[in-house]
PDB file of N, CA and C in Angstrom:
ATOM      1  N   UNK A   1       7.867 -22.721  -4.157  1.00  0.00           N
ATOM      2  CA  UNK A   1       7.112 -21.489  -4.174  1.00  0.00           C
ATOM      3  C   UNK A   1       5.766 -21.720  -4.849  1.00  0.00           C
ATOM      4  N   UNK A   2       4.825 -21.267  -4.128  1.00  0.00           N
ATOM      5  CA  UNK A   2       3.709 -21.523  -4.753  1.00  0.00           C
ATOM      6  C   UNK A   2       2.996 -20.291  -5.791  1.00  0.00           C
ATOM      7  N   UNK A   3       3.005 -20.520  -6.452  1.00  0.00           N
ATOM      8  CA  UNK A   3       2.727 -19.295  -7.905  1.00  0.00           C
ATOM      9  C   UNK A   3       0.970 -19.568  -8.444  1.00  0.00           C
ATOM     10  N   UNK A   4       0.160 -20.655  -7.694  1.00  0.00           N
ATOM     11  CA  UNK A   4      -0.843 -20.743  -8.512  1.00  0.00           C
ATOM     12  C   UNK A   4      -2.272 -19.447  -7.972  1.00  0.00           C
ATOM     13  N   UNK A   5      -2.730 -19.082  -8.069  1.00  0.00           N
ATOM     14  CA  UNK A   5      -3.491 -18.002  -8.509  1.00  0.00           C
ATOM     15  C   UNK A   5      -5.022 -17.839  -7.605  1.00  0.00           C
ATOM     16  N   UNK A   6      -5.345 -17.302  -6.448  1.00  0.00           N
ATOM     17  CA  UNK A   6      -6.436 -18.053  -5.872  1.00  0.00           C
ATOM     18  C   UNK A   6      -7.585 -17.085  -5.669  1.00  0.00           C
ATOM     19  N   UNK A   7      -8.503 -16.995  -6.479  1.00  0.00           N
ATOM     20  CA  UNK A   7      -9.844 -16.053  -6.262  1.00  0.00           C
ATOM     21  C   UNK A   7     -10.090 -15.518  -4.978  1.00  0.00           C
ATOM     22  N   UNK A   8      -9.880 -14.273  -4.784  1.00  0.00           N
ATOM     23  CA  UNK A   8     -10.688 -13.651  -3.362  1.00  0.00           C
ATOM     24  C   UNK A   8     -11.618 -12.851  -3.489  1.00  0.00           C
ATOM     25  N   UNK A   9     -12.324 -12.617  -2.535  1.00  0.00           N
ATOM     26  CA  UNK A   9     -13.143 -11.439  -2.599  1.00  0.00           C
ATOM     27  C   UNK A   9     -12.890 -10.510  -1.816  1.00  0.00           C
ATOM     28  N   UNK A  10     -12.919  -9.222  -1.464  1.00  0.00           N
ATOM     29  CA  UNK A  10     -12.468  -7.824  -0.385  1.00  0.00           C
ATOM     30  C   UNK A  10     -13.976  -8.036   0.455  1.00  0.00           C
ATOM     31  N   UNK A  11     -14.028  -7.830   1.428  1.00  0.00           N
ATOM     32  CA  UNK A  11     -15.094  -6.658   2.049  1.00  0.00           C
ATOM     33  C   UNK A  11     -16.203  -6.201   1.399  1.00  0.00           C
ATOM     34  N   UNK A  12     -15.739  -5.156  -0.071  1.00  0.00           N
ATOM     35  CA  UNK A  12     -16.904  -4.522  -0.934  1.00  0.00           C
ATOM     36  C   UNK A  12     -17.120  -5.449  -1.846  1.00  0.00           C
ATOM     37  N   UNK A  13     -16.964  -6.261  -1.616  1.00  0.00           N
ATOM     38  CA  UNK A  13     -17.513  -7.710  -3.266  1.00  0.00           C
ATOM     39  C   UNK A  13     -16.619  -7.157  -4.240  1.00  0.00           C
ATOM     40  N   UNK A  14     -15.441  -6.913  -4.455  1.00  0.00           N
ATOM     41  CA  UNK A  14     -14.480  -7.064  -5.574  1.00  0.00           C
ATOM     42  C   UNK A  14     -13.832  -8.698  -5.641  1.00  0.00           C
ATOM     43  N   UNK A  15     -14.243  -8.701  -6.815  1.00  0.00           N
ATOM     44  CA  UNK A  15     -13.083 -10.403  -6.948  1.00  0.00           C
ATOM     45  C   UNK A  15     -11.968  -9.764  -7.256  1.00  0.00           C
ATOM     46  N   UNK A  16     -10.651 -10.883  -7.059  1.00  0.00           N
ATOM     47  CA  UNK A  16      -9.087 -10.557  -7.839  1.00  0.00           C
ATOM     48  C   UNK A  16      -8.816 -12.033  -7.325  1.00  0.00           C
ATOM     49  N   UNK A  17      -7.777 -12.178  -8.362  1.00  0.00           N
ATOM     50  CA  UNK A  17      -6.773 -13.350  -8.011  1.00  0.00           C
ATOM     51  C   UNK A  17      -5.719 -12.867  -7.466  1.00  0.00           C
ATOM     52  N   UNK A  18      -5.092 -13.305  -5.988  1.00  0.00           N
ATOM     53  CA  UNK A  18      -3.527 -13.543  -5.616  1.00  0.00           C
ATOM     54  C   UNK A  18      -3.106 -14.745  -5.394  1.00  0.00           C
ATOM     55  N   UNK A  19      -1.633 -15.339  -5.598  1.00  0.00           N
ATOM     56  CA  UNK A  19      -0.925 -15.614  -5.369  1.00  0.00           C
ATOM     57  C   UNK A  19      -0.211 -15.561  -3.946  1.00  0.00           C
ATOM     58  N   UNK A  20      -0.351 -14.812  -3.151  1.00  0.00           N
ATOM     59  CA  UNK A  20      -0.055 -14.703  -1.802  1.00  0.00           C
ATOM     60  C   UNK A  20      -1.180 -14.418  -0.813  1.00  0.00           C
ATOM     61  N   UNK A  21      -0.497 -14.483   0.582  1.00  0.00           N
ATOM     62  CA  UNK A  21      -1.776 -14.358   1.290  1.00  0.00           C
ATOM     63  C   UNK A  21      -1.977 -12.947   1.637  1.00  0.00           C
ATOM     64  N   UNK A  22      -1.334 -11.826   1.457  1.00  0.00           N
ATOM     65  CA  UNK A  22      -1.308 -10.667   1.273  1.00  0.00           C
ATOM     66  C   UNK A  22      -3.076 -10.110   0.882  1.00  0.00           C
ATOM     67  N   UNK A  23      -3.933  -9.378   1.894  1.00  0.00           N
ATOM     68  CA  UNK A  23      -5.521  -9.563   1.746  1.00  0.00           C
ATOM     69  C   UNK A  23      -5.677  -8.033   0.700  1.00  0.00           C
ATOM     70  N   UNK A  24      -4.427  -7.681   0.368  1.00  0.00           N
ATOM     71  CA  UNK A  24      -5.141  -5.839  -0.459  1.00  0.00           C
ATOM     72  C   UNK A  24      -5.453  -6.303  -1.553  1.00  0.00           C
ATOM     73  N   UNK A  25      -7.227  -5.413  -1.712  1.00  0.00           N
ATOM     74  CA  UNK A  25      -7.734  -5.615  -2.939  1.00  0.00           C
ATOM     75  C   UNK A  25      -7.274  -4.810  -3.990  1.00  0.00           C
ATOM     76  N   UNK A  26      -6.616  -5.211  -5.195  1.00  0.00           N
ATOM     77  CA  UNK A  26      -6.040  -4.251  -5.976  1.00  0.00           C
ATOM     78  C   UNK A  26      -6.979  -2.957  -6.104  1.00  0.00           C
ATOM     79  N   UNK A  27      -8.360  -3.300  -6.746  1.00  0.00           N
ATOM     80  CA  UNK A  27      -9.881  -2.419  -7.069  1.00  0.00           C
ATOM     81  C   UNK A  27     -10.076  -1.160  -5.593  1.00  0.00           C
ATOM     82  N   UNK A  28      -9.507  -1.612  -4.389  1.00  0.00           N
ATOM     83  CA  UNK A  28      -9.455  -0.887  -3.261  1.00  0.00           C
ATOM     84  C   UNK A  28      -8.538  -0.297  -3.082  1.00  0.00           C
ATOM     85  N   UNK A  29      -7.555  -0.797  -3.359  1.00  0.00           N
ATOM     86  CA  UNK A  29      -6.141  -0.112  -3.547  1.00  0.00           C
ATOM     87  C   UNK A  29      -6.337   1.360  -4.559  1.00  0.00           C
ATOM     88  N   UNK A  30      -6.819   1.457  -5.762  1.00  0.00           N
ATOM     89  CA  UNK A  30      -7.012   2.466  -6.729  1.00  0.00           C
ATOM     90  C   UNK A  30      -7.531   3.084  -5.952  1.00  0.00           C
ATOM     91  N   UNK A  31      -9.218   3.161  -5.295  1.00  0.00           N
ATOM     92  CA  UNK A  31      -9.915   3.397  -5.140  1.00  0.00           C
ATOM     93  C   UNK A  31      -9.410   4.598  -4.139  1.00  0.00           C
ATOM     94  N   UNK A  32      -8.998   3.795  -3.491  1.00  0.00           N
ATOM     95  CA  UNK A  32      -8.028   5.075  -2.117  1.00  0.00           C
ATOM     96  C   UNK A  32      -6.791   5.725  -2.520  1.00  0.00           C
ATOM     97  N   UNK A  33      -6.588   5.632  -3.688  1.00  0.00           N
ATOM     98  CA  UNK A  33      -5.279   6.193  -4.227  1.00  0.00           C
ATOM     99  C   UNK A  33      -5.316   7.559  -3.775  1.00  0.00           C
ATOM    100  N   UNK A  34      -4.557   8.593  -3.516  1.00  0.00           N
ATOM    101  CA  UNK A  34      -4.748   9.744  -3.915  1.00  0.00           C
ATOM    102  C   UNK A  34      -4.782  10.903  -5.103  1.00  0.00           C
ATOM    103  N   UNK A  35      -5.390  11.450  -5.534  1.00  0.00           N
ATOM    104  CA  UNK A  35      -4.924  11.974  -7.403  1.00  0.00           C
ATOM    105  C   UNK A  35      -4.134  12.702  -7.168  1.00  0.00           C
ATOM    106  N   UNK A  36      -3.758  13.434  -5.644  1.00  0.00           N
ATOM    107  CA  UNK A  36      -2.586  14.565  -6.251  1.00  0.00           C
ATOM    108  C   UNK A  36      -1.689  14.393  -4.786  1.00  0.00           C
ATOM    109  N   UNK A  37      -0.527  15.037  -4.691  1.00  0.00           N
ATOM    110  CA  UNK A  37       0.521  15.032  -3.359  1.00  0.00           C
ATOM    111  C   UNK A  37       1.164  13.918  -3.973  1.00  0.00           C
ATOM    112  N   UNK A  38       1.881  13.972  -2.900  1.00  0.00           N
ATOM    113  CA  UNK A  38       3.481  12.880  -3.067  1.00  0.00           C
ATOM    114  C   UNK A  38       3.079  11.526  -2.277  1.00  0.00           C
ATOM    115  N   UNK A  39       2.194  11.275  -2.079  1.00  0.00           N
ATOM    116  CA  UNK A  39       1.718   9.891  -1.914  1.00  0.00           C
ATOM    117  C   UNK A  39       0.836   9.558  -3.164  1.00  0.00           C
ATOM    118  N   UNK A  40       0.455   9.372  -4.011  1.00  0.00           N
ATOM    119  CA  UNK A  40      -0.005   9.838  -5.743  1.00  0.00           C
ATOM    120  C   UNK A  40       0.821   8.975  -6.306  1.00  0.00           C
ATOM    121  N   UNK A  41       1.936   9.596  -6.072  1.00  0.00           N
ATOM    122  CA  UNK A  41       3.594   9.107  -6.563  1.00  0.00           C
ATOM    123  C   UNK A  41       4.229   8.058  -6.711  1.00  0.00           C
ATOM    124  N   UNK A  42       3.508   7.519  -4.835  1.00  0.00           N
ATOM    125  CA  UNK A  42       4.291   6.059  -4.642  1.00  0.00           C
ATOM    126  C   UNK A  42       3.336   4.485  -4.915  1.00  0.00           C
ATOM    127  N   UNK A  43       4.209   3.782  -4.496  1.00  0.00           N
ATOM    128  CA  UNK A  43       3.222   2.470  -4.845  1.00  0.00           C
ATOM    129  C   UNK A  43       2.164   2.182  -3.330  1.00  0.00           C
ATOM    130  N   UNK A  44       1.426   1.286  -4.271  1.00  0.00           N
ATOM    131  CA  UNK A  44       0.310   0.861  -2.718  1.00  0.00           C
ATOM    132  C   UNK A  44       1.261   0.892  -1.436  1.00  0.00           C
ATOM    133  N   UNK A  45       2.304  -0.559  -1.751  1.00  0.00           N
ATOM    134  CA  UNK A  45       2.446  -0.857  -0.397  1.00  0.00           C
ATOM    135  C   UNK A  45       3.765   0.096  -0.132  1.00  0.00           C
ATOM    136  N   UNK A  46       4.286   1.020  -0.064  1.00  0.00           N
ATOM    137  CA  UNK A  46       4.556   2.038   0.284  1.00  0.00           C
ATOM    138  C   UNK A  46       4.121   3.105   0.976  1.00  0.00           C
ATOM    139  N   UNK A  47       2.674   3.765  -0.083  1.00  0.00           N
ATOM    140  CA  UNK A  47       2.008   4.389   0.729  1.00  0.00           C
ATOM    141  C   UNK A  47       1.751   3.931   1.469  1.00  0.00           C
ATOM    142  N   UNK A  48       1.046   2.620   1.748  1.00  0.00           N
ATOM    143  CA  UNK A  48       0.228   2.578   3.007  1.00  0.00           C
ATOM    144  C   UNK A  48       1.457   2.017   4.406  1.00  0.00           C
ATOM    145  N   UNK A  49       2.609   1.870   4.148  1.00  0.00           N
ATOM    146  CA  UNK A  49       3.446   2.000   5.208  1.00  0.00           C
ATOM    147  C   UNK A  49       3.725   3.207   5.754  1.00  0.00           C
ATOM    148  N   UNK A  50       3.364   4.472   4.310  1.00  0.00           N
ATOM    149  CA  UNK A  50       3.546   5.445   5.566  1.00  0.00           C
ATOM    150  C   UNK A  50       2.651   6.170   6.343  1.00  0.00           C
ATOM    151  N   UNK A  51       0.933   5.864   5.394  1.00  0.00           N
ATOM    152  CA  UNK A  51       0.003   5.872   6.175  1.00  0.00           C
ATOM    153  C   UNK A  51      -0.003   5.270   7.385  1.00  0.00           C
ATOM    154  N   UNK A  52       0.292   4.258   7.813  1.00  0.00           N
ATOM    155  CA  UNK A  52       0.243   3.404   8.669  1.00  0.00           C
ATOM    156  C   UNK A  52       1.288   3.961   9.542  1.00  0.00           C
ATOM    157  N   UNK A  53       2.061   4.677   9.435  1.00  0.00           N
ATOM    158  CA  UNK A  53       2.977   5.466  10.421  1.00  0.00           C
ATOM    159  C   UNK A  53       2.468   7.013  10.841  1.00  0.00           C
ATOM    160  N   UNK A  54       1.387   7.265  10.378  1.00  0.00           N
ATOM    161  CA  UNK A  54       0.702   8.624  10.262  1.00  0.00           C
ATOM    162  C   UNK A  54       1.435   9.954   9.121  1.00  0.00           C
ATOM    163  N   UNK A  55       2.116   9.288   8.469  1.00  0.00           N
ATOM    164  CA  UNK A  55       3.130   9.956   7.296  1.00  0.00           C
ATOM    165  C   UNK A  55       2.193  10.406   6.413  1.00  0.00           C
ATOM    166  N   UNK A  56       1.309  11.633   6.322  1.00  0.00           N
ATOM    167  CA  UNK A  56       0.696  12.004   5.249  1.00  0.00           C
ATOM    168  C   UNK A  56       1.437  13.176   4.327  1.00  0.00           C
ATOM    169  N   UNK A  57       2.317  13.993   4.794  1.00  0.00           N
ATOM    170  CA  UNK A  57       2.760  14.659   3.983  1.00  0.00           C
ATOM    171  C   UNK A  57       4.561  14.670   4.261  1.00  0.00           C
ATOM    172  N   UNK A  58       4.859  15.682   3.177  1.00  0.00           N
ATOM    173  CA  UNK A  58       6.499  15.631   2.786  1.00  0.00           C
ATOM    174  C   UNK A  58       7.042  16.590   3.975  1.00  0.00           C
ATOM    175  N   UNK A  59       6.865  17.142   4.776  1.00  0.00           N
ATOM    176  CA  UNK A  59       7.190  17.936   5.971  1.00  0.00           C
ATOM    177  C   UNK A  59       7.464  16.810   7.070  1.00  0.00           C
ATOM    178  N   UNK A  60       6.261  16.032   7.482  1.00  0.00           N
ATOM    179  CA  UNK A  60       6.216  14.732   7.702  1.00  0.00           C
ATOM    180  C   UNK A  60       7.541  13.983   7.981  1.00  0.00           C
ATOM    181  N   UNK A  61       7.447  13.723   6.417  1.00  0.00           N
ATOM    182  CA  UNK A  61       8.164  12.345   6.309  1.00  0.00           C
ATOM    183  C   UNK A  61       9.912  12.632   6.096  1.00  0.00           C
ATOM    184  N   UNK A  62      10.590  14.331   6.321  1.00  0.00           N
ATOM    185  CA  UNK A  62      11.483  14.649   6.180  1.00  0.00           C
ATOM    186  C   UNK A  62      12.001  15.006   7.724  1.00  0.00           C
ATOM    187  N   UNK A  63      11.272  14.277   8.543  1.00  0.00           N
ATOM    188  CA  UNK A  63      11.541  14.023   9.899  1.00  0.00           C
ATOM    189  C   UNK A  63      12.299  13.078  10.158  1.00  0.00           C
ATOM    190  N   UNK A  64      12.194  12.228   9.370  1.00  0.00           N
ATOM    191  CA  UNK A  64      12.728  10.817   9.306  1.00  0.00           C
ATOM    192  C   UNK A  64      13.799  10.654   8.638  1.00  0.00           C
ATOM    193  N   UNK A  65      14.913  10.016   8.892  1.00  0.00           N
ATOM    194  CA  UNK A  65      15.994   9.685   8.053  1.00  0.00           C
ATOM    195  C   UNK A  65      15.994   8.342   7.030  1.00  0.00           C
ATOM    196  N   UNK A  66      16.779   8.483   6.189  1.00  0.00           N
ATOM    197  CA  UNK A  66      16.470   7.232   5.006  1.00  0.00           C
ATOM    198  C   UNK A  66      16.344   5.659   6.115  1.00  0.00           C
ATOM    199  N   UNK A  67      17.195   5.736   7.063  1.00  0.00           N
ATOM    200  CA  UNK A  67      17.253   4.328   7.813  1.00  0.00           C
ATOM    201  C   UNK A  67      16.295   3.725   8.079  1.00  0.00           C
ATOM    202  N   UNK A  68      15.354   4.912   9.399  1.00  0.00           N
ATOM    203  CA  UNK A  68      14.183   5.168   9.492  1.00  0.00           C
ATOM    204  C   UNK A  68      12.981   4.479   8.555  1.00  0.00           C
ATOM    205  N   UNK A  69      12.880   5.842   7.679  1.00  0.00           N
ATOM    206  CA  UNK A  69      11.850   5.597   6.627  1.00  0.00           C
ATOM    207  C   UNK A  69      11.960   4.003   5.678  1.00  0.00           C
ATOM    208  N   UNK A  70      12.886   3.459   5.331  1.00  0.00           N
ATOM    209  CA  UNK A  70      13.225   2.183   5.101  1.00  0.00           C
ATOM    210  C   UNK A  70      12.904   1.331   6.190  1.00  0.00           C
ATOM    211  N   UNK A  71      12.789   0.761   7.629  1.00  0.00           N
ATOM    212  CA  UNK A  71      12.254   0.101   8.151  1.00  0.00           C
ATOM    213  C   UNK A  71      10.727   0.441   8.667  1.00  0.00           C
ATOM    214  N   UNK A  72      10.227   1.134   7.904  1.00  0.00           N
ATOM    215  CA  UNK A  72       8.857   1.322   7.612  1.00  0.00           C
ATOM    216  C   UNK A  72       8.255   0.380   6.707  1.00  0.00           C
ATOM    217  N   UNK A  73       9.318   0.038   5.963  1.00  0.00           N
ATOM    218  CA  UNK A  73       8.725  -0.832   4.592  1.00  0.00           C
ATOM    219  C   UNK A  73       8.912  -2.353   4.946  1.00  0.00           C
ATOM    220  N   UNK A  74       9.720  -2.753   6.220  1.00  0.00           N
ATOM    221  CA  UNK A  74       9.789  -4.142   6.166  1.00  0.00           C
ATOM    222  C   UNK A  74       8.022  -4.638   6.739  1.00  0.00           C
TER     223      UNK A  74
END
């Protein structure tokens, strides 16, 4: 496993170090956070699985059953 640490830059000129090849800039990640609702709540890569499913709110996402909403996250 490789654990050593490798400088990137985003798009907007943020540096960060990862470890994986995974491209989210943490500094971008905040940035788009939301301050309030139940996406607020969850972690980056959560939210943005359910962004990425068009899941913006809890009406939404109570369409979906736990099975469902769990292979959102693989």
């Amino acid at each position: 496993m490789n654990t050593s640490k490798e400088l990137k830059t985003c798009d907007k000129g943020h540096k960060y170090y990862k470890s994986t090849d995974c491209p989210s800039c943490p500094t971008c990640q905040q940035e788009s956070k939301p301050s309030s609702g139940f996406l607020s709540k969850l972690s980056s890569p959560a939210r943005n699985a359910l962004i990425h499913e068009g899941i913006t709110t809890l009406e939404q996402l109570s369409r979906f059953s736990e099975k469902e909403i769990l292979r959102f996250m693989e």
